[in-house]
C-alpha atoms as a PDB file:
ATOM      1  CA  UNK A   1     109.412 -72.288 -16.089  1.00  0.00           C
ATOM      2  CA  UNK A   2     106.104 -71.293 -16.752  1.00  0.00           C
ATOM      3  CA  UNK A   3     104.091 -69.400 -13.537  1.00  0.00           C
ATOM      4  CA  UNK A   4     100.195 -69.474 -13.522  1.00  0.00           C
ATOM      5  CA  UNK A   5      98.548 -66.228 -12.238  1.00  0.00           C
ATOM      6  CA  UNK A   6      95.235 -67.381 -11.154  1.00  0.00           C
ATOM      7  CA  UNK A   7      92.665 -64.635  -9.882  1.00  0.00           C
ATOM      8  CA  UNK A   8      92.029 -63.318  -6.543  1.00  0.00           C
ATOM      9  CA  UNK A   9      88.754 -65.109  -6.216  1.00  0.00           C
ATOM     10  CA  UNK A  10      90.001 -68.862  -7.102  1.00  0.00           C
ATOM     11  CA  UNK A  11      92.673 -68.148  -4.726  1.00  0.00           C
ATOM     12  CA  UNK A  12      90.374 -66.970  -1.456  1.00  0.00           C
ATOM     13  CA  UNK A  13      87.288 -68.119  -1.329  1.00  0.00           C
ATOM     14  CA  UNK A  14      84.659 -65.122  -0.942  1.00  0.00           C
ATOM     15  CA  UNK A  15      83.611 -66.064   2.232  1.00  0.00           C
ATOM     16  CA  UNK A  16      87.149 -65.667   3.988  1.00  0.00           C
ATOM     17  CA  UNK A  17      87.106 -62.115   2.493  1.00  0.00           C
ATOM     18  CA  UNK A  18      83.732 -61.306   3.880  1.00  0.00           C
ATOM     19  CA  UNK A  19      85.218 -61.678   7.255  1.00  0.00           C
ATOM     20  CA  UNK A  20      87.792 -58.905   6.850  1.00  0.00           C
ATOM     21  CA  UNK A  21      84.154 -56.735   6.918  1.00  0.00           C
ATOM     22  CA  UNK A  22      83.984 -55.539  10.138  1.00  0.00           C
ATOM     23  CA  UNK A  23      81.982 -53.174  12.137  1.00  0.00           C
ATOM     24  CA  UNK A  24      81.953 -50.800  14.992  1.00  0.00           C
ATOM     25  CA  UNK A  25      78.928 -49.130  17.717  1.00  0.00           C
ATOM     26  CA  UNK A  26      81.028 -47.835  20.836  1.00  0.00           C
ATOM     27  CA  UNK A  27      78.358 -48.220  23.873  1.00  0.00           C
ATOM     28  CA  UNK A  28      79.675 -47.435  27.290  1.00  0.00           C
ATOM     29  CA  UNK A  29      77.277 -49.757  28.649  1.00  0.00           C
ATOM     30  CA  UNK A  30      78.562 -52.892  26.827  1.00  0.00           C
ATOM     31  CA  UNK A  31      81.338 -53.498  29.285  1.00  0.00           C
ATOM     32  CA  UNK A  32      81.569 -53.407  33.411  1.00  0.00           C
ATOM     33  CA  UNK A  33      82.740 -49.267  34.369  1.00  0.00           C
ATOM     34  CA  UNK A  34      81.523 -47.547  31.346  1.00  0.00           C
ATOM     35  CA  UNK A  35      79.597 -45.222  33.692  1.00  0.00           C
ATOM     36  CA  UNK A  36      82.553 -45.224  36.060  1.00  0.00           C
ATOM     37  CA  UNK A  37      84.647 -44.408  33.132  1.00  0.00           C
ATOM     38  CA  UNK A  38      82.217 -41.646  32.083  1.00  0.00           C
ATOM     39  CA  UNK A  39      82.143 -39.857  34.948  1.00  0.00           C
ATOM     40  CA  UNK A  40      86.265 -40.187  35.843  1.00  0.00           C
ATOM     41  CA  UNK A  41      85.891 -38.352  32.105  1.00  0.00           C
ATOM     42  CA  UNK A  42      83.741 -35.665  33.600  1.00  0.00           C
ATOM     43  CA  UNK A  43      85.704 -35.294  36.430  1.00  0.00           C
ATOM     44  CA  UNK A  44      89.129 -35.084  34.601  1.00  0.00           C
ATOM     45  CA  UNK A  45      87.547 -32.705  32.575  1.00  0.00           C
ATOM     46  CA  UNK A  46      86.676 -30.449  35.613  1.00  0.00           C
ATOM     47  CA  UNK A  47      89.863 -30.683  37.074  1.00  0.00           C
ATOM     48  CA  UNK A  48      91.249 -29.542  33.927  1.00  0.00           C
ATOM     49  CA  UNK A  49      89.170 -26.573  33.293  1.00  0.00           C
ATOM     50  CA  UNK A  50      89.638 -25.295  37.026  1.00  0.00           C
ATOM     51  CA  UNK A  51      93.952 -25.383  36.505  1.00  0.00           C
ATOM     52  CA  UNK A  52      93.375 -23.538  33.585  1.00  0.00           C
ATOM     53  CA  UNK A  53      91.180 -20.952  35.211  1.00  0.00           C
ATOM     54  CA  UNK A  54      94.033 -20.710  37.601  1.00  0.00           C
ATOM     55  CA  UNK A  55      96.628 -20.551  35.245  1.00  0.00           C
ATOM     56  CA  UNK A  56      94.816 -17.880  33.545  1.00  0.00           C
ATOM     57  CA  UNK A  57      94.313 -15.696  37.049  1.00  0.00           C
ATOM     58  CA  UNK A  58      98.172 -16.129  37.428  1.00  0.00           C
ATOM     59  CA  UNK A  59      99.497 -15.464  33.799  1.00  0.00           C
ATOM     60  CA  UNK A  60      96.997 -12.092  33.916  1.00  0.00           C
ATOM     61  CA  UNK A  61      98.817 -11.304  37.225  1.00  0.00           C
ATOM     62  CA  UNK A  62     102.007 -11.809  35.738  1.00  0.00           C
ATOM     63  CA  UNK A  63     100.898  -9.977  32.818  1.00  0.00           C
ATOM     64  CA  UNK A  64      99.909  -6.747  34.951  1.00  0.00           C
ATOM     65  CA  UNK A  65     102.654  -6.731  37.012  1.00  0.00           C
ATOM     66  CA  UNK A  66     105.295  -7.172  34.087  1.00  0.00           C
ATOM     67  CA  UNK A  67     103.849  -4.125  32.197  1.00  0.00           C
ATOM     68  CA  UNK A  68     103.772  -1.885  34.716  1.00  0.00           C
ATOM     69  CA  UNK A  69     107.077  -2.601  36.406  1.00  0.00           C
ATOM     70  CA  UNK A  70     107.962  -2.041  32.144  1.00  0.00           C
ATOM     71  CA  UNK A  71     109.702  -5.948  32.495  1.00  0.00           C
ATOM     72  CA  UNK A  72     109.072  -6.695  28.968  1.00  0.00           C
ATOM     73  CA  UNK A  73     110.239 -10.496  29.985  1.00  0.00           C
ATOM     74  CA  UNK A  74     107.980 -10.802  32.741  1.00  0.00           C
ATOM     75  CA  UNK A  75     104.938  -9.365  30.618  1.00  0.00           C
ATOM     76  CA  UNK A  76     105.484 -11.808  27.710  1.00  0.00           C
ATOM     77  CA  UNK A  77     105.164 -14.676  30.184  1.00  0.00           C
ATOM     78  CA  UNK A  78     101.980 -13.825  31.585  1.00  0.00           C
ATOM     79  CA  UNK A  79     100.612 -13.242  28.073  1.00  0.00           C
ATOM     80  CA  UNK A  80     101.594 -16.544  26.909  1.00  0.00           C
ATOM     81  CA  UNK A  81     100.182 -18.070  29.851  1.00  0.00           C
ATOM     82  CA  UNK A  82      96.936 -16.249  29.344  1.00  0.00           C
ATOM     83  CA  UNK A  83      96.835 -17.552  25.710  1.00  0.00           C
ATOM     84  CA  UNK A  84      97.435 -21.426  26.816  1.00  0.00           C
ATOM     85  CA  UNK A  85      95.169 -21.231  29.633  1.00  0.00           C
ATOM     86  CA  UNK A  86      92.180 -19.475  27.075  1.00  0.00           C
ATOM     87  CA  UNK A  87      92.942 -22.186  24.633  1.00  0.00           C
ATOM     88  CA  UNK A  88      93.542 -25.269  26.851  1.00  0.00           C
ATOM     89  CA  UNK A  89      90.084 -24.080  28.080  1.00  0.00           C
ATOM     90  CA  UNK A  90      88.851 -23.996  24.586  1.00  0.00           C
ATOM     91  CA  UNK A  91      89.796 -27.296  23.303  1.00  0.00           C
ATOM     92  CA  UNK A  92      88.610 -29.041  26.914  1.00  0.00           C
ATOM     93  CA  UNK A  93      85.053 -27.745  26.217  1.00  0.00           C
ATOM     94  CA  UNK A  94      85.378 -28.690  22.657  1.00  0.00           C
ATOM     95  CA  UNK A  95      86.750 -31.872  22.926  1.00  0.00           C
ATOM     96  CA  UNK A  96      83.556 -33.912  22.928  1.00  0.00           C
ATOM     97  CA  UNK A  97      81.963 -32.427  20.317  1.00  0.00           C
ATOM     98  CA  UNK A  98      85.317 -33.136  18.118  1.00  0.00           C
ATOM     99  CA  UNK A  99      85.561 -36.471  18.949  1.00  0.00           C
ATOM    100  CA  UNK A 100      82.076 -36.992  17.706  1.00  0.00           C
ATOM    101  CA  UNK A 101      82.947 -35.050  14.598  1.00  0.00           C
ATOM    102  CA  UNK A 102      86.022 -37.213  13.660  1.00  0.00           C
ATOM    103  CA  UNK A 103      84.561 -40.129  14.619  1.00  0.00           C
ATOM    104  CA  UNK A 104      81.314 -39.673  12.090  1.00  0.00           C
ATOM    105  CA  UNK A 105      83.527 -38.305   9.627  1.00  0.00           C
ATOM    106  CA  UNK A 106      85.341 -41.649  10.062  1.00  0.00           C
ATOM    107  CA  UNK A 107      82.479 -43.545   9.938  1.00  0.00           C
ATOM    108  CA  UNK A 108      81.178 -41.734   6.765  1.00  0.00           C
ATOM    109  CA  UNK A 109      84.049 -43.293   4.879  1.00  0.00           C
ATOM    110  CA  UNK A 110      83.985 -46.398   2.599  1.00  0.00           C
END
């Protein structure tokens, strides 16, 4: 039995392969809420940033009192939560500008 290999072009016609081509421009505005959506982004992200200024007051508490009572236990908790809070603070105020980043970095790619 003899199988004929035939190339990639006689087999789909170009035009079917163009359509695979695809392309992509996010706009808030091109469907209904994309301001509501925006701003329940804004506010999310405000919520976010005020629990981890709490957290942060409470771990530092925790922190305090753990080192001077000498409660090495105690001390190591409120440090960690210090950390998290600084850093869950640090990637909330960064996350829009790394979203961007990816995002062009994705759309650099071909």
């Amino acid at each position: 039995m003899v199988v004929a290999v035939l190339p990639l072009s006689v087999v789909v016609p170009r035009a079917v392969v163009r359509l695979a081509d695809v392309s992509l421009s996010p706009d808030t505005s091109a469907l209904p809420g994309g301001g509501t959506l925006q701003q329940l982004a804004n506010g999310v992200a405000g919520w976010a940033l005020v629990l981890a200024l709490v957290g942060l007051v409470i771990g530092a508490a925790a922190w305090a009192f753990g080192a001077h009572s000498q409660n090495y236990q105690q001390s190591m908790v409120g440090r960690r939560a210090v950390m998290v809070a600084g850093l869950a603070a640090l990637l909330i105020g960064a996350a829009p500008t790394l979203i961007n980043f990816f995002f062009h970095a994705g759309t650099g790619l071909h």
